[in-house]
Protein backbone atom coordinates (compact mmCIF):
# COMPACT_ATOMS: atom_id res chain seq x y z
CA UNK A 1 -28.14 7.78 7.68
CA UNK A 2 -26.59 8.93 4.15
CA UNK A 3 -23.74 10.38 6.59
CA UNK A 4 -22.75 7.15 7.96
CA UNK A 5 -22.97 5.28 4.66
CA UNK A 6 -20.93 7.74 3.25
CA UNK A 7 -18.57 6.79 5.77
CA UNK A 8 -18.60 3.19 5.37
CA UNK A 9 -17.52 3.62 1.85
CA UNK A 10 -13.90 2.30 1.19
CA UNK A 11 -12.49 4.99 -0.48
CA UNK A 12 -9.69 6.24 0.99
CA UNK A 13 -6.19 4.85 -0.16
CA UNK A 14 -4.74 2.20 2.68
CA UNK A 15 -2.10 3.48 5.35
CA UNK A 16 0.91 1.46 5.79
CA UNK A 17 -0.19 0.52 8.67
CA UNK A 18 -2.83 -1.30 6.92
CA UNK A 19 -0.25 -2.83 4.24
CA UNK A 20 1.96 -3.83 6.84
CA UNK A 21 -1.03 -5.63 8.55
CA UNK A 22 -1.85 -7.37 5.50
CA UNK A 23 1.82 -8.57 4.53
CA UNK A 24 1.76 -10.17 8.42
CA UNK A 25 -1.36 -11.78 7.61
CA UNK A 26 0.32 -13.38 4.04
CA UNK A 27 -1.72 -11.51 1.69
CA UNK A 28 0.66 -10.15 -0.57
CA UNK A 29 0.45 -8.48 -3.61
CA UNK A 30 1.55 -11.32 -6.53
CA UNK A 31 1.10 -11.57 -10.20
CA UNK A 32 1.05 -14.80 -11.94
CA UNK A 33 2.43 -13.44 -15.06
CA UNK A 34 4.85 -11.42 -13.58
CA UNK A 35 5.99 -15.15 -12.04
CA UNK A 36 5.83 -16.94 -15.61
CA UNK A 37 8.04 -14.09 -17.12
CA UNK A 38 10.27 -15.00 -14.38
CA UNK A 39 10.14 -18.75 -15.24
CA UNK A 40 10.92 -17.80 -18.93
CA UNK A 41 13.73 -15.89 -17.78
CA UNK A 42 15.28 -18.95 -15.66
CA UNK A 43 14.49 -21.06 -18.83
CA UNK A 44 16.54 -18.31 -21.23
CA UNK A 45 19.40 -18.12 -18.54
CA UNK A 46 19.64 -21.75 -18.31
CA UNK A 47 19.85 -22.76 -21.81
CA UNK A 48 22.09 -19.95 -22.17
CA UNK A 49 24.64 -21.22 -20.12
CA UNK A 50 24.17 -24.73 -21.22
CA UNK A 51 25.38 -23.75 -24.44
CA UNK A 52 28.81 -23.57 -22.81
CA UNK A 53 28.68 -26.78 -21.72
CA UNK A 54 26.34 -28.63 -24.29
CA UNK A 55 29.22 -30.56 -25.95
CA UNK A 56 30.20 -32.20 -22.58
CA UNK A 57 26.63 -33.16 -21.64
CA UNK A 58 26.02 -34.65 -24.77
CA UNK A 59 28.85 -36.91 -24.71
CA UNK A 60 28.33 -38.04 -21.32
CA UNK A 61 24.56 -38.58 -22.09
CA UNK A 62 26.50 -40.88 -25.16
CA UNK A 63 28.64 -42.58 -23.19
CA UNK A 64 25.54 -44.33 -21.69
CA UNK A 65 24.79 -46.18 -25.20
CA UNK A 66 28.33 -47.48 -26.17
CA UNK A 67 29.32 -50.86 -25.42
CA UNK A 68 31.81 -52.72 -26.69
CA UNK A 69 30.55 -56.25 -26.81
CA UNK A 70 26.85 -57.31 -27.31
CA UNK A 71 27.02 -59.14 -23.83
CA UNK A 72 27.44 -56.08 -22.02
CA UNK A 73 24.45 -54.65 -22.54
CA UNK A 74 22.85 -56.95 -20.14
CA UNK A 75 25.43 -56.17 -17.41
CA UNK A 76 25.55 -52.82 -17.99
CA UNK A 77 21.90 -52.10 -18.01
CA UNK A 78 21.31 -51.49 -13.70
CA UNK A 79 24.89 -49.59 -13.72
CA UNK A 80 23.83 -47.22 -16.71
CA UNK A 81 20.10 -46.91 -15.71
CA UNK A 82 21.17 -45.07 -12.60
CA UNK A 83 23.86 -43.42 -14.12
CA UNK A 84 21.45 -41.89 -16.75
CA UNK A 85 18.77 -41.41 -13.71
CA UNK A 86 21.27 -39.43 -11.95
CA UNK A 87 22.34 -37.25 -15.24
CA UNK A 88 18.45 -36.81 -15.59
CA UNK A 89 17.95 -35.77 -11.94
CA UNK A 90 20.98 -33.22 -12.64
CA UNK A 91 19.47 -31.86 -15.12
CA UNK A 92 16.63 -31.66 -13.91
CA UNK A 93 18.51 -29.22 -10.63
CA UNK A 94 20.14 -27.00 -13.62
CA UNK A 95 16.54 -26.43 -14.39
CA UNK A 96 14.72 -26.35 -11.02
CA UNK A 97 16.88 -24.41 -9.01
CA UNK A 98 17.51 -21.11 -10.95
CA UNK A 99 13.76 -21.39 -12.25
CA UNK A 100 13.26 -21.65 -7.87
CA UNK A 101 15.33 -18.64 -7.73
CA UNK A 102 14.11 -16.20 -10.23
CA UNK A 103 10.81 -16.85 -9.35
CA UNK A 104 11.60 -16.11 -5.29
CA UNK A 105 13.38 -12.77 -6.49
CA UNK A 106 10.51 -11.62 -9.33
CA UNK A 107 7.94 -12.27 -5.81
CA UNK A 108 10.53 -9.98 -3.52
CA UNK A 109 10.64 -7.36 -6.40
CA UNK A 110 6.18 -7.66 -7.20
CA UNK A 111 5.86 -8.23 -3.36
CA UNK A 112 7.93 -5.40 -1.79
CA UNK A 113 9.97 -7.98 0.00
CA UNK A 114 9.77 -11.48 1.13
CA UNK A 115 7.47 -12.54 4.07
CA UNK A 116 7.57 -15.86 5.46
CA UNK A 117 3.74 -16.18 7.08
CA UNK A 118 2.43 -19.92 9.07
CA UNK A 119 -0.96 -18.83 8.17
CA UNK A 120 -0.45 -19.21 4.50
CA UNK A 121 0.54 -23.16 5.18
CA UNK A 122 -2.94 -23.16 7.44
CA UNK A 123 -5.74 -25.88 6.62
CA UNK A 124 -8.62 -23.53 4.31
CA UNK A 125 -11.95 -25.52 4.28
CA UNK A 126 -13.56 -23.48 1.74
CA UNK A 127 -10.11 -24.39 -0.97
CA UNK A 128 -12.02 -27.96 -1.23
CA UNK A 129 -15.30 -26.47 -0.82
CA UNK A 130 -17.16 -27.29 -4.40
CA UNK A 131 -19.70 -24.82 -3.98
CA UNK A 132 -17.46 -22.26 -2.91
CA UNK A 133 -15.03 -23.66 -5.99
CA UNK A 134 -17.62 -23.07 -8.43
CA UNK A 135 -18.81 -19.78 -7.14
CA UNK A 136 -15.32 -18.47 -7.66
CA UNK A 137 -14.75 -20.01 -11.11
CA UNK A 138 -18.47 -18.61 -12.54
CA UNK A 139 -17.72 -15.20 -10.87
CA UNK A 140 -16.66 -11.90 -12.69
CA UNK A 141 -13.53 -12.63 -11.52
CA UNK A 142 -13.51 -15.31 -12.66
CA UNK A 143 -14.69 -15.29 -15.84
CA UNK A 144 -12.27 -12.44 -16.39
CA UNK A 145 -9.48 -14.90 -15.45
CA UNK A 146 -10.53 -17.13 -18.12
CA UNK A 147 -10.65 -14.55 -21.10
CA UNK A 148 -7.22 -13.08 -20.05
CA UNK A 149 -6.06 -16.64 -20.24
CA UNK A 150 -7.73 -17.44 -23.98
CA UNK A 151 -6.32 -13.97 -24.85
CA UNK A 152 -2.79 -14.83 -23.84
CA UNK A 153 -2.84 -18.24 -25.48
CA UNK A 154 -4.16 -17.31 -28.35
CA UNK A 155 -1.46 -14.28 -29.33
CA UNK A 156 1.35 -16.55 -27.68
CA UNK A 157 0.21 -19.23 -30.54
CA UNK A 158 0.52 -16.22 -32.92
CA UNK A 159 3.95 -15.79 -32.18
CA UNK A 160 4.90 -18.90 -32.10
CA UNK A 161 3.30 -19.40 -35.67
CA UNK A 162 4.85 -15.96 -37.12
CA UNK A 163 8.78 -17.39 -35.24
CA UNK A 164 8.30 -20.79 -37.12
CA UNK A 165 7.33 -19.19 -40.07
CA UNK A 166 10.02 -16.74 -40.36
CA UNK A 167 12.69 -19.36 -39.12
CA UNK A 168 11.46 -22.41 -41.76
CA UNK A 169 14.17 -22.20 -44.18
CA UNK A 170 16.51 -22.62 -41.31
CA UNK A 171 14.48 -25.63 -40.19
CA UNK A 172 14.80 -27.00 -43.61
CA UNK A 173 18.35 -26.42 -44.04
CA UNK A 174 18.70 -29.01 -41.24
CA UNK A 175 17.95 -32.14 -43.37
CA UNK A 176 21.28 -31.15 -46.02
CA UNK A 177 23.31 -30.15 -43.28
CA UNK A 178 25.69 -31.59 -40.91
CA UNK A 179 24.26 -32.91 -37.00
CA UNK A 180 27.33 -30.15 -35.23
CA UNK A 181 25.54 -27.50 -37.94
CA UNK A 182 21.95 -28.62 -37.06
CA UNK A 183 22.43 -28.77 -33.32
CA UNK A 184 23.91 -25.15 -33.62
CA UNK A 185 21.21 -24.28 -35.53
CA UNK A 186 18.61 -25.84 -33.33
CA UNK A 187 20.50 -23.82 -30.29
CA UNK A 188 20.14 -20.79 -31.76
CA UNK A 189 16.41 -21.00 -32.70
CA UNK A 190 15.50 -22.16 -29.51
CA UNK A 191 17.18 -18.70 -27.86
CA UNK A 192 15.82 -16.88 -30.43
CA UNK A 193 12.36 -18.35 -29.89
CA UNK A 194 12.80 -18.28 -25.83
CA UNK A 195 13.46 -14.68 -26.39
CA UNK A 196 10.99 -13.95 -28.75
CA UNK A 197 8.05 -15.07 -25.97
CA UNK A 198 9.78 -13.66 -22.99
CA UNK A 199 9.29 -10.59 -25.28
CA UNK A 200 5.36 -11.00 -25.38
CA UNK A 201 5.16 -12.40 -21.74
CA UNK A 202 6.70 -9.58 -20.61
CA UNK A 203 4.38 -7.09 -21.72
CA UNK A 204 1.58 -9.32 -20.74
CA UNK A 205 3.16 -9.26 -17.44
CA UNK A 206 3.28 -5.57 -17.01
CA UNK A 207 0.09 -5.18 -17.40
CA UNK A 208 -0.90 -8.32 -15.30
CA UNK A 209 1.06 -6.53 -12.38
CA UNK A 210 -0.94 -3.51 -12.50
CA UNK A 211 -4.45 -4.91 -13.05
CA UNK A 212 -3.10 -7.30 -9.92
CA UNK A 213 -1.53 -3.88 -7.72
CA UNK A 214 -5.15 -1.93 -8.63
CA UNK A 215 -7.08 -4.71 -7.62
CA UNK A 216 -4.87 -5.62 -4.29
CA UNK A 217 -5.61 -1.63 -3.56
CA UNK A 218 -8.99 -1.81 -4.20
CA UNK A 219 -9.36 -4.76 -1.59
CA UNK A 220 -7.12 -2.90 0.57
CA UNK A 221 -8.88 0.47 0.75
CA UNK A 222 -10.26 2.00 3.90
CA UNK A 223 -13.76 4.05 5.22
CA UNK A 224 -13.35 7.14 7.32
CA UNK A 225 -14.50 5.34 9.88
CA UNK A 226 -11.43 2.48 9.63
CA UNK A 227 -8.80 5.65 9.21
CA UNK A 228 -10.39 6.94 12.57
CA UNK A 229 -10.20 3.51 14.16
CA UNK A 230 -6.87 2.82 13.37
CA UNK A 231 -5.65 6.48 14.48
CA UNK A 232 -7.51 5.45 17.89
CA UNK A 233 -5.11 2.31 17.90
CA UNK A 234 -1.66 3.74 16.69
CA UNK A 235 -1.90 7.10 18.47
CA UNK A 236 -4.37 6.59 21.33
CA UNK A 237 -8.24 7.28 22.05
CA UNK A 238 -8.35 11.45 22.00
CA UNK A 239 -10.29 11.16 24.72
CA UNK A 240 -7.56 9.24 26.76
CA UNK A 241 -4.75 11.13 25.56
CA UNK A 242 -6.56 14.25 26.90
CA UNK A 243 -6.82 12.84 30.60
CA UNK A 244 -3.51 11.57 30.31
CA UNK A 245 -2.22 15.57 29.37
CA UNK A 246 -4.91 16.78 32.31
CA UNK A 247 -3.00 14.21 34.83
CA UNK A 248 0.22 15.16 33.48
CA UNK A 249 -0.33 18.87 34.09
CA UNK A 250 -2.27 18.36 37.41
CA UNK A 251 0.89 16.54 38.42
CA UNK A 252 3.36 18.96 37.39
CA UNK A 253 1.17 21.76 39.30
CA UNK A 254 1.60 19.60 42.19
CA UNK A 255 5.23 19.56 41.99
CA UNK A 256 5.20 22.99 41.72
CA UNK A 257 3.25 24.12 44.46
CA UNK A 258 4.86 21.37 46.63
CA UNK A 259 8.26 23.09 45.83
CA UNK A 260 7.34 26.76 46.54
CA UNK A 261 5.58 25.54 50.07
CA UNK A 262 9.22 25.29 51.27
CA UNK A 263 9.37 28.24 52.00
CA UNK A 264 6.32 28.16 54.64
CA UNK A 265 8.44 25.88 56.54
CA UNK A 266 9.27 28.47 58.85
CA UNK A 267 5.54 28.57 59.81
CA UNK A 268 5.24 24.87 60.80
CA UNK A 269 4.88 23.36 63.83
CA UNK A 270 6.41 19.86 63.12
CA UNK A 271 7.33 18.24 60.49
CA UNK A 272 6.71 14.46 60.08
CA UNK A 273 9.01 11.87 58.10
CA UNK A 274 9.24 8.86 56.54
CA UNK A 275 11.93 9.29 57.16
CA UNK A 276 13.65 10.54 54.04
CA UNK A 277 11.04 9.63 51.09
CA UNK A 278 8.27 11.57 52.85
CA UNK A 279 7.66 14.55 54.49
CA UNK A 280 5.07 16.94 55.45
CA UNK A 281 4.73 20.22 57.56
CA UNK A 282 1.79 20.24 60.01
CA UNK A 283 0.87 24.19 61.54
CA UNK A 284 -1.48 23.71 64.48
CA UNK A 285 -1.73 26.77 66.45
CA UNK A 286 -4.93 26.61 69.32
CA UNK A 287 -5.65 30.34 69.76
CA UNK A 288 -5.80 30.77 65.61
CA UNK A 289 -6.72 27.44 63.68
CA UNK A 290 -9.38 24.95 65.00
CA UNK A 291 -7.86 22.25 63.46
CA UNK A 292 -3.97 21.42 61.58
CA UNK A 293 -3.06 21.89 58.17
CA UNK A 294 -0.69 21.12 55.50
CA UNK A 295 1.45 23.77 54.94
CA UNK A 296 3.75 22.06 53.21
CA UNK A 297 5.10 18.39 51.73
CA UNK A 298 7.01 16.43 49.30
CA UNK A 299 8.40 12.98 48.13
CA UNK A 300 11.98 12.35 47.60
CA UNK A 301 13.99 15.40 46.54
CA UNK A 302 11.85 17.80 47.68
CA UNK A 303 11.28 15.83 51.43
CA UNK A 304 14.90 15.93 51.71
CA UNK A 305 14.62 19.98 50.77
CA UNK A 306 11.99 20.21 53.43
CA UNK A 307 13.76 18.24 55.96
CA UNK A 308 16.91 20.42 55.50
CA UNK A 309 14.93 23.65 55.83
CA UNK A 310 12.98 22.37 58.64
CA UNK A 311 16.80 21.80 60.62
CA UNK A 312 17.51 24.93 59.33
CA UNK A 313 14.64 26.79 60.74
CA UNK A 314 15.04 24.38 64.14
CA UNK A 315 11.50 22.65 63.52
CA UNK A 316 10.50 19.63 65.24
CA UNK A 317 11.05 16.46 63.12
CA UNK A 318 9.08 13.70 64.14
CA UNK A 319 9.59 9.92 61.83
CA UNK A 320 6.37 7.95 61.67
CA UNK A 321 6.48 6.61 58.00
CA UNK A 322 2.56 5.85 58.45
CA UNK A 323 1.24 8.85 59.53
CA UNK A 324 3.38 10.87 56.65
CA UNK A 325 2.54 8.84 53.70
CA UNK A 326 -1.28 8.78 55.40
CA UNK A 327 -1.16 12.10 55.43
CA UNK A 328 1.02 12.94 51.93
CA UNK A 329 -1.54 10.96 49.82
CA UNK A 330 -4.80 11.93 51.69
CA UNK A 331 -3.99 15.22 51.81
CA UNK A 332 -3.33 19.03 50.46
CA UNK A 333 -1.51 21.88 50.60
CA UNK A 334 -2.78 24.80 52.43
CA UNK A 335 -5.79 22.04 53.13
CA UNK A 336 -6.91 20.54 56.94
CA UNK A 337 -5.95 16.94 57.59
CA UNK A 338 -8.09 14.38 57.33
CA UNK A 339 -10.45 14.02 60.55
CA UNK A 340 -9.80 10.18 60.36
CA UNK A 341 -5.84 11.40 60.79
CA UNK A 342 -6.90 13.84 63.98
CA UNK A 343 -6.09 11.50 66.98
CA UNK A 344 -2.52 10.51 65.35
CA UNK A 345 -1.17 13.84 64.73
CA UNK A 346 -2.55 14.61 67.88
CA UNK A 347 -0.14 12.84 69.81
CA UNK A 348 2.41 14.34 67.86
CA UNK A 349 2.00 17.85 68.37
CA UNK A 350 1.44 16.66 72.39
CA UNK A 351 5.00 15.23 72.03
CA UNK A 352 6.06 18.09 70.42
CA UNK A 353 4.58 20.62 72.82
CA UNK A 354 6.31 18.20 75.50
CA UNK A 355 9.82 18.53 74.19
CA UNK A 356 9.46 22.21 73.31
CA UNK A 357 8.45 22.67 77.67
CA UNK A 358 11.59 20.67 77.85
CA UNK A 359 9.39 17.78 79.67
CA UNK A 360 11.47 14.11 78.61
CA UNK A 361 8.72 12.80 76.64
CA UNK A 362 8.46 9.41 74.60
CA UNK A 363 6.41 9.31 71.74
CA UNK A 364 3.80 6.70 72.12
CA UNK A 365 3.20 4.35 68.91
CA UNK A 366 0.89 6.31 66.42
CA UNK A 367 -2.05 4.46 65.32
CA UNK A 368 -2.92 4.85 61.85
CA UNK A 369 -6.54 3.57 60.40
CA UNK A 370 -6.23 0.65 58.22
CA UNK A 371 -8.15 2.81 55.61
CA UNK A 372 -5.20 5.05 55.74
CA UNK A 373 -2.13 2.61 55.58
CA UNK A 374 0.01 3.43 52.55
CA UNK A 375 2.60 1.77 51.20
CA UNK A 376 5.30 4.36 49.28
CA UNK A 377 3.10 3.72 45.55
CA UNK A 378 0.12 5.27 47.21
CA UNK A 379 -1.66 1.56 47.44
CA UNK A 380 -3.43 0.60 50.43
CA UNK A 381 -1.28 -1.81 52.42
C-alpha cells in the first residue's frame, strides 16, 4: 500500500511529451506581469516615437478649433466632429496595435512559442459559476494573488511619489516658462517616468515569471506510474513489443529454413504451384513413408528458386493455386500434410505416377475443403 502511494506521488519533472500535450490542450505557461511589462514597453516605444511627430499631431488636433467667422462653427461642427473622431480613433491604433504586438511577442518569448488552441475559445460553465468564483478568490491562491497585487501597488505608488518628488522643481518651472518649453518638459518627464516604472515592473515581472514557470511545473509533474504509462503509449506495451520481436524472429527462422530446403528438392516427388507466388515440394514414397510430407516451400522469390531447381532436377510441376497455398499456410517443413489435404494431393501424385508410366493422363479438378481455401494473405476465402 505505502508502495503504490509512493507511486502516485507527482514528483518526477514532466517529459516533453507531457508539455507538448499540455500546449495542444491551451494551457500554456503565461505571466501577467511579464504581459504588463510588455504593455509598458509598447507605451515607452510609442510615446517615443511620437515625439518625432508630436508637433504635427498637435497642429492638426488645432486645426479642429480655428474658424474664421463665428457662423462657422455651426457648419463646421458634423465635418470636424468626425474629423477629430477619426484623429482619436488613429490614435487610438498608434496605441493599440504595437501595445497588441509586444504583448503577442512577450507571450511567444514566456510561452515557448505561439499556439493557436479552439478549446481555449470553448464555453467553461464553472467561469460563471459563483460558488466556484468564490472558492477560487478565498483560496491560497488566491489570497496570494491579492497580496502580490497590494504589494505591487503599493511600491509602484512609492515610485511614483519618490519620481514626482525628485522632478517638482521641473514641474514648477512650467508656470514661468514658455508652452514649446513646458511641452518639452512635460515630454521628457513622462519618458523619464515611463521608464522609471518599466524599471520596477520589470523586476516584478521576473520574479512573477518564475513563481508562474514553478507553479506551471508543479501542476505539470508526473507519478512513476504516469512516466510508465506514457512509455507504454510512445514506445509500445513491453509485453507487445516482445511478441512482436518473437514473431519477427519466428518469421525470419522461417525464411531461413524455407531457403536451405532447396536443396531437398532433389528428393521430391512433385512439386505444386501457384503458379509462381507459391510453391511446395511433396515426397511420398509407399514402401518408406505412410503418408507425404513437406520437404520443402516458399512464397515469391524463393517459389521461383524452387521452381527453377525443381526443372533443374526434372521434378514434376503440377499448378493448382488451391492446393499450394492450402498446403503453404497449413503446413511445415519436414512436417506431414494435413489429413484434411490427403484426398487432393492424392490425385496428384496418381497423375504424377501416370505421366512418369508415360500413361496420357488429365488431371482431374482438385477439390480443396472450404476450411482450407486461401487467398495469397493467408485469409480464408
Amino acid at each position: 500500500m505505502a508502495e503504490n502511494d509512493q507511486a502516485q506521488e507527482r514528483n518526477e519533472e514532466p517529459t516533453q511529451r507531457r508539455l507538448d500535450k499540455a500546449r495542444e490542450d491551451g494551457d500554456l505557461l503565461t505571466s501577467k506581469e511579464m504581459l504588463v511589462f510588455a504593455s509598458g514597453s509598447a507605451a515607452l516605444f510609442v510615446v517615443g516615437v511620437l515625439g518625432f511627430f508630436s508637433e504635427g499631431l498637435l497642429n492638426q488636433w488645432a486645426s479642429l478649433f480655428i474658424f474664421s467667422h463665428p457662423e462657422e462653427l455651426f457648419s463646421a461642427q458634423v465635418g470636424r466632429a468626425w474629423d477629430g473622431f477619426v484623429i482619436l480613433l488613429g490614435a487610438a491604433a498608434i496605441f493599440g496595435v504595437p501595445t497588441l504586438i509586444f504583448i503577442v511577442l512577450m507571450q511567444a518569448v514566456v510561452g515557448n512559442g505561439l499556439t493557436f488552441n479552439s478549446k481555449s475559445f470553448s464555453f467553461k460553465g464553472e467561469k460563471i459559476n459563483i460558488f466556484s468564483g468564490l472558492k477560487r478568490i478565498f483560496s491560497v491562491k488566491g489570497i496570494a494573488e491579492l497580496v502580490k497585487a497590494i504589494a505591487k501597488v503599493s511600491f509602484l505608488t512609492l515610485v511614483v511619489v519618490l519620481f514626482l518628488w525628485f522632478s517638482l522643481d521641473k514641474l514648477l518651472y512650467l508656470s514661468v516658462g514658455s508652452i514649446s518649453d513646458g511641452v518639452q518638459i512635460i515630454y521628457q518627464i513622462l519618458l523619464l517616468f515611463i521608464l522609471s516604472i518599466l524599471i520596477v515592473l520589470s523586476v516584478i515581472a521576473i520574479g512573477d515569471y518564475i513563481w508562474s514557470r514553478h507553479t506551471w511545473m508543479q501542476k505539470l509533474r508526473m507519478s512513476r506510474q504516469d512516466l510508465k504509462e506514457e512509455f507504454k503509449e510512445s514506445e509500445g506495451s513491453p509485453e507487445v513489443k516482445s511478441r512482436m520481436r518473437r514473431l519477427q524472429m519466428e518469421a525470419s527462422q522461417r525464411v531461413s529454413q524455407q531457403a536451405q530446403s532447396i536443396e531437398q528438392i532433389k528428393d521430391a516427388t512433385v512439386v505444386i504451384t501457384n503458379p509462381t507466388h507459391f510453391a511446395v515440394a511433396i515426397k511420398y514414397d509407399p514402401d518408406v513413408d505412410s503418408v507425404p510430407t513437406i520437404l520443402a516451400m516458399g512464397k515469391g522469390v524463393i517459389a521461383l528458386r524452387l521452381i527453377e531447381q525443381a526443372e533443374f532436377h526434372s521434378k514434376s510441376i503440377v499448378r493448382s493455386p488451391l492446393l499450394a497455398r492450402a498446403l503453404y499456410f497449413t503446413g511445415d517443413i519436414g512436417a506431414a500434410i494435413s489429413e484434411q489435404l490427403y484426398a487432393a494431393v492424392a490425385s496428384i501424385l496418381a497423375y504424377v505416377y501416370q505421366l512418369e508410366k508415360g500413361i496420357d493422363a488429365q488431371l482431374q479438378d482438385v477439390e480443396v475443403p472450404k476450411e482450407f481455401s486461401f487467398d495469397e494473405n493467408g485469409k480464408l476465402i
